[in-house]
Protein backbone atom coordinates (compact mmCIF):
# COMPACT_ATOMS: atom_id res chain seq x y z
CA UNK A 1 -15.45 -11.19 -13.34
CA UNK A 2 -13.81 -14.47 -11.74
CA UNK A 3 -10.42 -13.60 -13.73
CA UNK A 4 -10.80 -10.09 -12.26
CA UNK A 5 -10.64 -11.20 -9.02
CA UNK A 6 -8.18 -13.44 -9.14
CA UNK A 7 -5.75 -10.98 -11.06
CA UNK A 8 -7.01 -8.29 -7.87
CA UNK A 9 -5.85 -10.43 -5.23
CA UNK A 10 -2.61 -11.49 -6.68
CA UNK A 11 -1.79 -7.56 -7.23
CA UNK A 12 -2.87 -7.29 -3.43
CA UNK A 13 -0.72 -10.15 -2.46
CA UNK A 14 2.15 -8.81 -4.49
CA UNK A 15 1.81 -5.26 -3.01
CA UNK A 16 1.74 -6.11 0.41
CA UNK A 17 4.68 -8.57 0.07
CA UNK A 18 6.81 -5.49 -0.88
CA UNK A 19 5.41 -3.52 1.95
CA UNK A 20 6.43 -6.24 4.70
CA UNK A 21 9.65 -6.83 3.04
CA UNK A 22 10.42 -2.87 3.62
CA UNK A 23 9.92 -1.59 0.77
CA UNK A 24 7.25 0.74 1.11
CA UNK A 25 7.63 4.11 1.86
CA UNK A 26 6.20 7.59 1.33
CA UNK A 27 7.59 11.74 1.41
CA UNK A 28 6.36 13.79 4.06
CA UNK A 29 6.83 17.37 4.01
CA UNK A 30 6.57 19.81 6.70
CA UNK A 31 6.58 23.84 6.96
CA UNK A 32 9.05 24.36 9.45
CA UNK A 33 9.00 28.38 9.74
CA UNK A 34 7.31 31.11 7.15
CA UNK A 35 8.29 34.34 7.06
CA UNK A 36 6.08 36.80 4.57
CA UNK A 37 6.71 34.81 1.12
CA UNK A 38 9.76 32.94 2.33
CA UNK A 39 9.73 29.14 3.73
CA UNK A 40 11.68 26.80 5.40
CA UNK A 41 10.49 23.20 4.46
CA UNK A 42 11.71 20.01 5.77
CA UNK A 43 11.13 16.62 3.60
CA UNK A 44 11.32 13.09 5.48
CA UNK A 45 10.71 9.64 4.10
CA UNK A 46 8.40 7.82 5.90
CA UNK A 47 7.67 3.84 5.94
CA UNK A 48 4.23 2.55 4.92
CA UNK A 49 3.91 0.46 8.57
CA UNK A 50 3.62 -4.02 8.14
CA UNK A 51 0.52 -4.04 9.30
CA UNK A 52 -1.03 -2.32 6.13
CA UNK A 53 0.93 -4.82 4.37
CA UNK A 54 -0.17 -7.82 5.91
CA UNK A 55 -3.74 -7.05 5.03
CA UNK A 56 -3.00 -6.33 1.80
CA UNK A 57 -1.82 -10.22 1.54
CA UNK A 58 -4.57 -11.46 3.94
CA UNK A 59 -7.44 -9.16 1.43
CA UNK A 60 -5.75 -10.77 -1.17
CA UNK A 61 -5.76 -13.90 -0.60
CA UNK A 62 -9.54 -13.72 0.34
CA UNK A 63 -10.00 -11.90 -2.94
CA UNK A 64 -8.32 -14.63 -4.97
CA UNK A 65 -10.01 -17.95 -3.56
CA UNK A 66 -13.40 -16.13 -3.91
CA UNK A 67 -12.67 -15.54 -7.50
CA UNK A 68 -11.07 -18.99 -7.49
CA UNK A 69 -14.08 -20.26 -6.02
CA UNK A 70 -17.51 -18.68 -7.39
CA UNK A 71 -19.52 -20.26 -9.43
CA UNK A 72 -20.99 -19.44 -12.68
């Protein structure tokens, strides 16, 4: 269980690392108009915002000293 968490909070460190550094982003698609069976779609790319990213690194770091630091 301690290894868990450590490799956990180094994934969650890792992850939000590449979500401050801009990395991070998502598709969004919206129906525009619809007409019977026909649609006009519109797709834009979206960025995952820094905030979710820094706490991913602050949950991970909290994640990694606990497993760091519990005792058997």
């Amino acid at each position: 269980m301690r290894a868990g968490l450590i490799i956990v909070g180094v994934i969650l460190i890792g992850l939000g690392i590449w979500v401050v550094a801009g990395n991070g982003s998502y598709s969004k698609t919206d129906t525009l108009a619809q007409v019977g069976s026909a649609k006009i779609t519109a797709t834009h790319d979206k960025s995952v915002p820094q905030w979710v990213g820094i706490a991913g690194i602050v949950i991970g770091g909290v994640v990694a000293v606990a497993g760091i630091a519990r005792k058997r």
